[in-house]
N, C-alpha and C. Protein backbone atom coordinates (compact mmCIF):
# COMPACT_ATOMS: atom_id res chain seq x y z
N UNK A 1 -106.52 49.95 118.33
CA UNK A 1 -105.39 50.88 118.28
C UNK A 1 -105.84 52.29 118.63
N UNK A 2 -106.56 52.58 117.93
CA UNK A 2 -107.34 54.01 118.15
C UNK A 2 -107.72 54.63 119.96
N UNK A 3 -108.44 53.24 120.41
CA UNK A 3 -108.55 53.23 121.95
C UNK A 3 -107.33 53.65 122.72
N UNK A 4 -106.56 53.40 122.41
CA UNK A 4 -104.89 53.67 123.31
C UNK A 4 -104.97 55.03 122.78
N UNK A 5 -104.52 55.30 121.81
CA UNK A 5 -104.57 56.32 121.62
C UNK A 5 -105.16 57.63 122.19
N UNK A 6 -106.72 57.30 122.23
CA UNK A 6 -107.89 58.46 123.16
C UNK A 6 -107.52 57.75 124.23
N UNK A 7 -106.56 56.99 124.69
CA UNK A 7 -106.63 57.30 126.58
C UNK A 7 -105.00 58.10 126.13
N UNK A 8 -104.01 57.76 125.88
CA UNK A 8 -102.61 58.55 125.36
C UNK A 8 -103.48 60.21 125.73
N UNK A 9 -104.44 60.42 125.38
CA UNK A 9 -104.62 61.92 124.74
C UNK A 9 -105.55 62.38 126.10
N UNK A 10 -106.30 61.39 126.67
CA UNK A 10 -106.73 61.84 127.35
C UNK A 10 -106.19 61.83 129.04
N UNK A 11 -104.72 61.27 128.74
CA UNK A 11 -104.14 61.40 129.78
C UNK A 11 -103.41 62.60 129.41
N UNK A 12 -102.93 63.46 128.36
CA UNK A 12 -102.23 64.12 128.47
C UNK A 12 -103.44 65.26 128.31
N UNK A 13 -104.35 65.60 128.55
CA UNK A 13 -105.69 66.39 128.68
C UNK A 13 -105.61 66.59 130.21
N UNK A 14 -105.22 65.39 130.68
CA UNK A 14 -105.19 65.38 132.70
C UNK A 14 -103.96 66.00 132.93
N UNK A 15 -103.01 65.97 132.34
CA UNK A 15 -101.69 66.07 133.05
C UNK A 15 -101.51 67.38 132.79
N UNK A 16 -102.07 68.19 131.35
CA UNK A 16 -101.76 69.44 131.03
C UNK A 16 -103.02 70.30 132.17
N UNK A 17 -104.61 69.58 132.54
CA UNK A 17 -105.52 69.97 133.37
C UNK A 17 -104.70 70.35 134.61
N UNK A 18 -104.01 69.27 134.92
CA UNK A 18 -103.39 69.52 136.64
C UNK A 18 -102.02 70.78 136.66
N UNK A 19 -101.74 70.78 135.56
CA UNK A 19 -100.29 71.90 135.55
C UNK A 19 -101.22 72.94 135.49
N UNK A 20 -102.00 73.14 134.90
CA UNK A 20 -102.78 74.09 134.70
C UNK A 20 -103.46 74.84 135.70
N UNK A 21 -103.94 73.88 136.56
CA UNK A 21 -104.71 74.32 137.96
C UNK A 21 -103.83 74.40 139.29
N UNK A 22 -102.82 73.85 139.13
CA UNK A 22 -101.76 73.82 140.25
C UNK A 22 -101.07 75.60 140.19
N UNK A 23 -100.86 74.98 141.33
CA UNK A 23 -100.14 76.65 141.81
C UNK A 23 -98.90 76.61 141.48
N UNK A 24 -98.33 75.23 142.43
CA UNK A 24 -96.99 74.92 142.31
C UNK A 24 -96.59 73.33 142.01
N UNK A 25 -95.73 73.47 140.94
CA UNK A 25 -95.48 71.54 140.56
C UNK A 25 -94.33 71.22 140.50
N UNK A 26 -93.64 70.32 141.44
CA UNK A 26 -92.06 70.37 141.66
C UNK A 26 -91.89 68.37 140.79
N UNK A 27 -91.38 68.62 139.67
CA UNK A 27 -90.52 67.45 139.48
C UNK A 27 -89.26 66.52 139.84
N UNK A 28 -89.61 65.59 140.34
CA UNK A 28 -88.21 65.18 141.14
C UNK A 28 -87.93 63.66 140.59
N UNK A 29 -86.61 63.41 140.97
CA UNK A 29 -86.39 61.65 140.18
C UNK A 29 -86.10 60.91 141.45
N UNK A 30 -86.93 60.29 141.94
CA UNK A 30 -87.34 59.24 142.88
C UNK A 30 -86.36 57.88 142.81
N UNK A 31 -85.72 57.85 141.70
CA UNK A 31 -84.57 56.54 141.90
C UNK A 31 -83.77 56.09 143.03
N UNK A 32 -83.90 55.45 143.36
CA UNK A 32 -82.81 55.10 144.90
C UNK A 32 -84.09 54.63 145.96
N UNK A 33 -84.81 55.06 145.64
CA UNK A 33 -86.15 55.05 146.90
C UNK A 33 -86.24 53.94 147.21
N UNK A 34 -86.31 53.24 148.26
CA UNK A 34 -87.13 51.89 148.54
C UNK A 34 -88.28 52.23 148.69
N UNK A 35 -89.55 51.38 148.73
CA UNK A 35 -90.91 51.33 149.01
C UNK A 35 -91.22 51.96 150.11
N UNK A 36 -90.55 51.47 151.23
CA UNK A 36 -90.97 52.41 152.46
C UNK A 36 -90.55 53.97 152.81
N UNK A 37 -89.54 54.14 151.92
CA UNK A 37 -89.67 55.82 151.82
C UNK A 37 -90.27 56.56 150.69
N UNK A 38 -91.06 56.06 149.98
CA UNK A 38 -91.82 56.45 148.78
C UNK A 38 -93.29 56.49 149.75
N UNK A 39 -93.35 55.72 150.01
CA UNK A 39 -94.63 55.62 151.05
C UNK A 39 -94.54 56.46 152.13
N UNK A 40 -93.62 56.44 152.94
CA UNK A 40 -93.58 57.59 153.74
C UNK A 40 -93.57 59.17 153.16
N UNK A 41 -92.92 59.67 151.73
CA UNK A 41 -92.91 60.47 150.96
C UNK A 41 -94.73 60.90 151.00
N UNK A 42 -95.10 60.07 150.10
CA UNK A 42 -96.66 59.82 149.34
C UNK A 42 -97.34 60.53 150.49
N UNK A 43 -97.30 59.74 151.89
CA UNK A 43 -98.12 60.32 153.40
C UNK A 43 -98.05 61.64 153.72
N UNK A 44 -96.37 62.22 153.54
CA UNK A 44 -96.33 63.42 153.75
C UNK A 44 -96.75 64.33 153.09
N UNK A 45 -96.66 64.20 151.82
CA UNK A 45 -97.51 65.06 151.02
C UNK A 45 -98.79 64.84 150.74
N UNK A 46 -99.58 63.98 150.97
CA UNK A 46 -101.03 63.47 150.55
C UNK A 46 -101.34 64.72 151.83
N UNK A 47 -100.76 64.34 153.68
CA UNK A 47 -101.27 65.50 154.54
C UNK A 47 -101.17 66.26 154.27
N UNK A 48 -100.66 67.09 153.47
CA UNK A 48 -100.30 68.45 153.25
C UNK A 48 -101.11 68.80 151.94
N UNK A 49 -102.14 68.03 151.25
CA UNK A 49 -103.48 68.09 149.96
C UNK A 49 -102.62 68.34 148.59
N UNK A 50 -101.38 67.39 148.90
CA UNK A 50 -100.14 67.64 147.56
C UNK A 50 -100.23 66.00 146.84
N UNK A 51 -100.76 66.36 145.53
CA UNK A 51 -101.17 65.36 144.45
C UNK A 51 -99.61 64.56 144.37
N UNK A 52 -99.01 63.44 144.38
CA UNK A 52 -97.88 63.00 143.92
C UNK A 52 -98.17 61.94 143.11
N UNK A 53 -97.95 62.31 141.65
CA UNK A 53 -97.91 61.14 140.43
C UNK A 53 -96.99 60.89 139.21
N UNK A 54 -97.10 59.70 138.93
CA UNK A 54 -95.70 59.10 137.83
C UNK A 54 -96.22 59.47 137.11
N UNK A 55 -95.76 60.21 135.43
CA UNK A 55 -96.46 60.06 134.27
C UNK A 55 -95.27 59.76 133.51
N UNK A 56 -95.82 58.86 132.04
CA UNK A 56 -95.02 58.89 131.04
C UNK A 56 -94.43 59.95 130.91
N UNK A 57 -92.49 59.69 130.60
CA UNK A 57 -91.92 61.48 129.81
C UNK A 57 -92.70 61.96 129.18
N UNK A 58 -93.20 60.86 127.52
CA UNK A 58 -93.86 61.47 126.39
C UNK A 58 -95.05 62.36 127.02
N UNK A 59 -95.63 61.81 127.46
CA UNK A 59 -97.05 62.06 127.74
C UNK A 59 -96.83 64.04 128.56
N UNK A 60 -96.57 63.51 129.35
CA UNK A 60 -95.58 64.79 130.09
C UNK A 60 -95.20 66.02 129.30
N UNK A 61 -94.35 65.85 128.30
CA UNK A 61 -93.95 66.58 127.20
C UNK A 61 -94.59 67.60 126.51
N UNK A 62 -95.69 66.44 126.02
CA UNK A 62 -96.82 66.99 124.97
C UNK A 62 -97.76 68.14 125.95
N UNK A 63 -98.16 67.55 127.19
CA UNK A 63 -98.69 68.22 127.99
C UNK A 63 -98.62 69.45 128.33
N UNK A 64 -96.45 69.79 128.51
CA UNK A 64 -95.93 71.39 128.86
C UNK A 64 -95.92 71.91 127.45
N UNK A 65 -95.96 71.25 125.96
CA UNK A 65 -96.17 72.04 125.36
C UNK A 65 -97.00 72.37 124.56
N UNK A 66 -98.35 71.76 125.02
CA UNK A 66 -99.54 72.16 125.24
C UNK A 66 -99.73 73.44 125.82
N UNK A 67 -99.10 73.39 126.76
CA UNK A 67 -99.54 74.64 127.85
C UNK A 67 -98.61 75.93 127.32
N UNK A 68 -97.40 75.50 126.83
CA UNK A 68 -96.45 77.01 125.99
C UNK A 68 -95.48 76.54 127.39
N UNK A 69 -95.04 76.23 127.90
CA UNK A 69 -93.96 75.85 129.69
C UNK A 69 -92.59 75.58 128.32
N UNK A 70 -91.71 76.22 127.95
CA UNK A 70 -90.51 76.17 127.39
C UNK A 70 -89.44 75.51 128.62
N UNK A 71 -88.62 74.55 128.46
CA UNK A 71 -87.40 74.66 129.03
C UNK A 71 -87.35 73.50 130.65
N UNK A 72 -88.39 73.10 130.08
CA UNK A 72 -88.66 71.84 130.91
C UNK A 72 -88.31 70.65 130.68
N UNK A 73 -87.73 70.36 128.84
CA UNK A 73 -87.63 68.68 128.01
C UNK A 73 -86.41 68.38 128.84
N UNK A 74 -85.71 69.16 129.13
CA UNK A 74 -84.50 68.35 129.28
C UNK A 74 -84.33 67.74 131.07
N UNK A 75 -85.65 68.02 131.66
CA UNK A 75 -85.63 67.33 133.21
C UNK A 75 -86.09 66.50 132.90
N UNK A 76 -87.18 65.81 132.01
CA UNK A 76 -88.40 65.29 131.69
C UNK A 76 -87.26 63.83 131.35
N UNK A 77 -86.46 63.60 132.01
CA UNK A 77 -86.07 62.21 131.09
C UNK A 77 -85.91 61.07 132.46
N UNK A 78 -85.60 60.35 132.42
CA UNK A 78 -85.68 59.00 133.55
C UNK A 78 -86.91 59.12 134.25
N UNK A 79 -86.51 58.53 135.28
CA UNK A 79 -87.94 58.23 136.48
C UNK A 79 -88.47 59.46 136.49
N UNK A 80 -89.24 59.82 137.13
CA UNK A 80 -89.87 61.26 137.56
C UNK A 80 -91.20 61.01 138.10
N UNK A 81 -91.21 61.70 139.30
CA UNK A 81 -92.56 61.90 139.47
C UNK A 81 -92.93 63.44 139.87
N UNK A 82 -94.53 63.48 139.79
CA UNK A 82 -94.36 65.14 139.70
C UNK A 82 -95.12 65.66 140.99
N UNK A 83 -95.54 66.69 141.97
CA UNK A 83 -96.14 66.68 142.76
C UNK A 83 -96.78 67.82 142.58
N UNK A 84 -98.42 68.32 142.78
CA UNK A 84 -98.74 69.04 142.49
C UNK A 84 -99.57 69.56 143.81
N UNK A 85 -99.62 71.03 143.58
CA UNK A 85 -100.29 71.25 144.73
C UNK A 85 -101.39 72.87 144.35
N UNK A 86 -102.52 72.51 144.70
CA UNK A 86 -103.55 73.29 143.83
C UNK A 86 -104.33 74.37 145.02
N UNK A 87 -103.06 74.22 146.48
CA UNK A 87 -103.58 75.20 146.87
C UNK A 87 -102.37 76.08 148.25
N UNK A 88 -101.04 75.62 148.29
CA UNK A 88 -100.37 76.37 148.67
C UNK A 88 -98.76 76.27 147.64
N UNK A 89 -98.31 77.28 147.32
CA UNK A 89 -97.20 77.44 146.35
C UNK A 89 -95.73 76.97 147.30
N UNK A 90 -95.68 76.89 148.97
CA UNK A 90 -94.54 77.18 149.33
C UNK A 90 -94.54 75.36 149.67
N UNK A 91 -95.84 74.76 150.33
CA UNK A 91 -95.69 73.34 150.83
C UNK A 91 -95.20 71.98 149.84
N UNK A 92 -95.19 72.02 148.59
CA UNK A 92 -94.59 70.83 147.86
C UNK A 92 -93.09 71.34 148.01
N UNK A 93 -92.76 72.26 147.44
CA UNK A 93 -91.24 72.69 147.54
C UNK A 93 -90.31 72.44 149.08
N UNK A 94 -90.64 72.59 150.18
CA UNK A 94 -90.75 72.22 151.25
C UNK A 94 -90.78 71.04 151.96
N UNK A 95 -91.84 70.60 151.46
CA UNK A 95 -91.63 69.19 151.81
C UNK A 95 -91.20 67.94 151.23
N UNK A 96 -90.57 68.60 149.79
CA UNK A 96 -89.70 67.48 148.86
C UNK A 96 -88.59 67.71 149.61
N UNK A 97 -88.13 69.38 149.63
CA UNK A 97 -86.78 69.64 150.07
C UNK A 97 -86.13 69.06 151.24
N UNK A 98 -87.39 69.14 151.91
CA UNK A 98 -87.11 68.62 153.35
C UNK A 98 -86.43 66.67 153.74
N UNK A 99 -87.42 66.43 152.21
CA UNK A 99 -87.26 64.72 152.41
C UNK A 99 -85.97 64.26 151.72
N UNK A 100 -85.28 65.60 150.63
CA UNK A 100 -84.56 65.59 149.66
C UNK A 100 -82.94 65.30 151.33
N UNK A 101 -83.18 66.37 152.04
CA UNK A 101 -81.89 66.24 152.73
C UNK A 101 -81.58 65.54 153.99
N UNK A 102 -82.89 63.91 153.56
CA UNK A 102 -82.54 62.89 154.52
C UNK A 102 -82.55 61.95 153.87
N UNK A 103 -82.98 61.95 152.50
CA UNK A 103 -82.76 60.90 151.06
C UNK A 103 -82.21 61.58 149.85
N UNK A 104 -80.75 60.77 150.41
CA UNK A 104 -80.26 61.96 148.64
C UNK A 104 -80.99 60.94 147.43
N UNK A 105 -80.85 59.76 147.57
CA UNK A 105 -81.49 59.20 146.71
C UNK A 105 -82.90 60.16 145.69
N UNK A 106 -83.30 60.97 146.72
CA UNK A 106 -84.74 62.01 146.11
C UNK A 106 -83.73 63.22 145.46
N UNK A 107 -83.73 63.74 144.11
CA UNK A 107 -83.51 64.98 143.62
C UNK A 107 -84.42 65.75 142.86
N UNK A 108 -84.73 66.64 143.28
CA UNK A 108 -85.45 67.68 142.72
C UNK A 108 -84.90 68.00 141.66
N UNK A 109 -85.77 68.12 140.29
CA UNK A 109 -85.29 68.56 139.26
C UNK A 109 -85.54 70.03 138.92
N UNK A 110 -87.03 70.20 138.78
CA UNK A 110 -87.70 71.66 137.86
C UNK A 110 -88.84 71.40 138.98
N UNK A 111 -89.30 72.96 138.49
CA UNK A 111 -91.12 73.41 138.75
C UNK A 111 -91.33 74.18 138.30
N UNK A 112 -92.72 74.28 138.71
CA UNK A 112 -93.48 75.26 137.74
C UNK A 112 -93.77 76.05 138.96
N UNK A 113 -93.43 77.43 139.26
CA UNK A 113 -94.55 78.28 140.21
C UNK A 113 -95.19 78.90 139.36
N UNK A 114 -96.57 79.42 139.82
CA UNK A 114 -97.74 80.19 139.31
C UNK A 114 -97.19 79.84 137.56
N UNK A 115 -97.36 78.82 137.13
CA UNK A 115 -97.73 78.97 135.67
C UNK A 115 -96.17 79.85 135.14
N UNK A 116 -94.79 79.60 135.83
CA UNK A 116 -93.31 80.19 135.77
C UNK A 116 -92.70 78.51 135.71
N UNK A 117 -91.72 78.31 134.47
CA UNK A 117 -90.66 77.52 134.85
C UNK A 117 -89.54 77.73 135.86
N UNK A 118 -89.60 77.07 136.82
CA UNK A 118 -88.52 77.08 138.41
C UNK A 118 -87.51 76.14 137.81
N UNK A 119 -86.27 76.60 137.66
CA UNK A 119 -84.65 76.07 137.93
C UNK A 119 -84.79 75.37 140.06
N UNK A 120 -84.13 74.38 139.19
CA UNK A 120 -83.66 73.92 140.67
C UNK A 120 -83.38 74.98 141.87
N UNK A 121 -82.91 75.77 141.55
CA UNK A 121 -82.34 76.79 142.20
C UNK A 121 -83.25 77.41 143.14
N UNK A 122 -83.99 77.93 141.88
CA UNK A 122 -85.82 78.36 142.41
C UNK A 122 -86.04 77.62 143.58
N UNK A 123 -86.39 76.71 143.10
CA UNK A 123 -87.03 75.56 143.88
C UNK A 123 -86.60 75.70 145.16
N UNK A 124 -85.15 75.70 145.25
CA UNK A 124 -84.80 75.07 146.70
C UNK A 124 -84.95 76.42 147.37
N UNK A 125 -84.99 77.58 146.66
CA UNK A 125 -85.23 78.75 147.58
C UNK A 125 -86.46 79.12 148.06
N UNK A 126 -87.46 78.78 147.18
CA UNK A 126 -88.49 78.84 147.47
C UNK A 126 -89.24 78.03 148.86
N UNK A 127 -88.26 76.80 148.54
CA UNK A 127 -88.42 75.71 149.94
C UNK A 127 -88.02 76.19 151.25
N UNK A 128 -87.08 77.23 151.11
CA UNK A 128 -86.31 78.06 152.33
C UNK A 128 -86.80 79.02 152.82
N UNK A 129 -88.57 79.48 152.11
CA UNK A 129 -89.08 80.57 152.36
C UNK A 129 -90.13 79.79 153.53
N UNK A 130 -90.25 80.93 154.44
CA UNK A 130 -91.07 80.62 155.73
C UNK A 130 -92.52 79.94 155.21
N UNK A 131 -93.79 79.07 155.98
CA UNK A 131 -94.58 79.10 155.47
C UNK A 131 -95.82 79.78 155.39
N UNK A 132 -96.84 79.91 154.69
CA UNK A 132 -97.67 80.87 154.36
C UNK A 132 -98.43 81.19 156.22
N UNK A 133 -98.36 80.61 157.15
CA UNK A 133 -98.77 81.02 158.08
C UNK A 133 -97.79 80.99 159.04
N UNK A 134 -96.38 80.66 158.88
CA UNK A 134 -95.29 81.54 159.80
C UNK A 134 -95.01 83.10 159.18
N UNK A 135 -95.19 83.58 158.23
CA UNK A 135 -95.39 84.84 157.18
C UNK A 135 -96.65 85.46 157.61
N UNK A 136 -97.82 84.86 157.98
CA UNK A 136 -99.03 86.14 158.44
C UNK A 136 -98.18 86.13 159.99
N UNK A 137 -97.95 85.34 160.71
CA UNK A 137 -97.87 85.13 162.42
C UNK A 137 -96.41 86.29 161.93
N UNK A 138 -95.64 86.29 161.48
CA UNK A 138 -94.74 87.34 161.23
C UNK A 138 -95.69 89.06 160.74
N UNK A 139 -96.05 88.83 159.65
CA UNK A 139 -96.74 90.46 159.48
C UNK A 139 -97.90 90.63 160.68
N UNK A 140 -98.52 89.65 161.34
CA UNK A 140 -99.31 90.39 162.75
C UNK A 140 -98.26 90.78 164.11
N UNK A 141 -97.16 90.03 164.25
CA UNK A 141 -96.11 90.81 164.84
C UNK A 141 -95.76 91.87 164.70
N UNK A 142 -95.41 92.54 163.47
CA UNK A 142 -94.80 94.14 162.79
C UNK A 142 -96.04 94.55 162.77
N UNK A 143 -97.34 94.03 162.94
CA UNK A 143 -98.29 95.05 163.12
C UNK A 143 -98.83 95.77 164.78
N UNK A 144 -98.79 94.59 165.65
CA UNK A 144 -98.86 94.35 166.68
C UNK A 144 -97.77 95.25 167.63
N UNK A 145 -96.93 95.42 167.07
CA UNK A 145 -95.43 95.95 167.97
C UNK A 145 -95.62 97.61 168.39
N UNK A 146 -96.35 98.26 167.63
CA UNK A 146 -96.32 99.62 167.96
C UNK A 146 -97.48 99.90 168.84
N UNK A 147 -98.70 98.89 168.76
CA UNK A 147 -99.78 99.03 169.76
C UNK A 147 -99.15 98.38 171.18
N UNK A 148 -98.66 97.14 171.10
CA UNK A 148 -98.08 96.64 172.06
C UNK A 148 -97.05 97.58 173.13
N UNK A 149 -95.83 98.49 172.24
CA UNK A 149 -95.30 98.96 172.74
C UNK A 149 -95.95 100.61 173.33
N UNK A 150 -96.92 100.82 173.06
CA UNK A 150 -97.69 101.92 173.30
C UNK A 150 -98.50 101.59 174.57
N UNK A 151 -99.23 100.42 174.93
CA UNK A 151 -99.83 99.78 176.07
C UNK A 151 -98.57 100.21 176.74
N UNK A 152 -97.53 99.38 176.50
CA UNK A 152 -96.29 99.37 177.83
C UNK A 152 -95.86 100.72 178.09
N UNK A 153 -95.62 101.86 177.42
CA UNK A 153 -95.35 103.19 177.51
C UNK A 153 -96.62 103.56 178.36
N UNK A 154 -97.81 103.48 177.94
CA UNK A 154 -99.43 103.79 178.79
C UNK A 154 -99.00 103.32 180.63
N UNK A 155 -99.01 102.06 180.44
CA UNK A 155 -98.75 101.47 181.68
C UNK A 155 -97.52 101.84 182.69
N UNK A 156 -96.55 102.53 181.79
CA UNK A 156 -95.46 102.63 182.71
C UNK A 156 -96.01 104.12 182.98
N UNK A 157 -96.38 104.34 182.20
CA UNK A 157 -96.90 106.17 182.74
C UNK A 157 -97.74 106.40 183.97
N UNK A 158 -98.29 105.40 183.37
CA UNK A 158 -99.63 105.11 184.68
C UNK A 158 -99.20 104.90 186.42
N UNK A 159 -97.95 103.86 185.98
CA UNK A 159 -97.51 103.41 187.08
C UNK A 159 -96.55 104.54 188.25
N UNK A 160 -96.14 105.40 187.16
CA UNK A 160 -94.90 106.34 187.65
C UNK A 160 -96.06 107.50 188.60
N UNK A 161 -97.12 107.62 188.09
CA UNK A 161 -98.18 109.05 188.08
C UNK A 161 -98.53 108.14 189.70
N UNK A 162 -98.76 106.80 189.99
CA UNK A 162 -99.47 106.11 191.61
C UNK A 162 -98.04 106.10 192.15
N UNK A 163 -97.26 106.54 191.67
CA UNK A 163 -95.47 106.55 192.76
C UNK A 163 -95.84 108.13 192.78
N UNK A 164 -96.12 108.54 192.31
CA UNK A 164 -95.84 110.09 192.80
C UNK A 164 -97.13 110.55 193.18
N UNK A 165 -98.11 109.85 193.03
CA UNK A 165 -99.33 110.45 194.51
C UNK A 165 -99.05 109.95 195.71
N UNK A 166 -98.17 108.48 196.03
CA UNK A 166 -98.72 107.89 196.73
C UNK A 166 -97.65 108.50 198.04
């Protein structure tokens, strides 16, 4: 009896470890899924270095309030699986969302950003935000634009000064 128990505890030691180290952890209820879109799910996020796993509610539970995460019990009930991602905040949100609005069967429930309880709401906005490298390729544009447009001012100057020697 005792044995179940120290794995009970030491799964919820893992589950509170991974909320802990994750950036971003989007809970969603997977019901409706057939196998081959759970699998296709699993692929898309495994490429993208996004953890996707079932845990017991209980286990789950004890875990967020382990950690102090208020306001999470009441997603925590039916199927669920959780996806974690321990090194970009915008790609799980994103790519649930994305799979969410070609399988309604998939609903996003809660997340956690940076160690923050996310409302659905969150979530899906967060999924709507560009990704972390369409956002630099955007700020090297607004940086780029005043040198760029300074070359073309240079050059047209240049060009006007060989019309009027020539």
């Amino acid at each position: 009896m005792s044995s179940v128990l120290e794995q009970k505890q030491q799964l919820v030691a893992e589950i509170a470890e991974k909320l802990r180290a994750s950036k971003s952890t989007i809970i969603v209820d997977y019901r409706g899924l057939n196998v081959a879109q759970v699998t296709e799910l699993r692929k898309q996020l495994r490429e993208a270095g996004i953890e996707f796993k079932v845990y017991k509610n209980t286990l789950t539970r004890r875990a967020v309030a382990e950690l102090g995460l208020e306001g999470l019990d009441e997603t925590l009930t039916g199927p669920n699986a959780i996806a974690f991602s321990n090194d970009d905040v915008v790609a799980p949100a994103k790519i649930l969302n994305e799979f969410a609005k070609k399988n309604e069967a998939l609903k996003i429930k809660a997340g956690i950003i940076e160690g923050n309880v996310a409302t659905l709401e969150e979530v899906k906005a967060l999924a709507e935000l560009p990704s972390r490298e369409g956002l630099l390729s955007m700020l090297l544009s607004v940086l780029q634009a005043p040198i760029r447009n300074f070359a073309l001012v240079t050059k047209a100057v240049a060009e006007k000064k060989e019309e009027q020697g020539a």
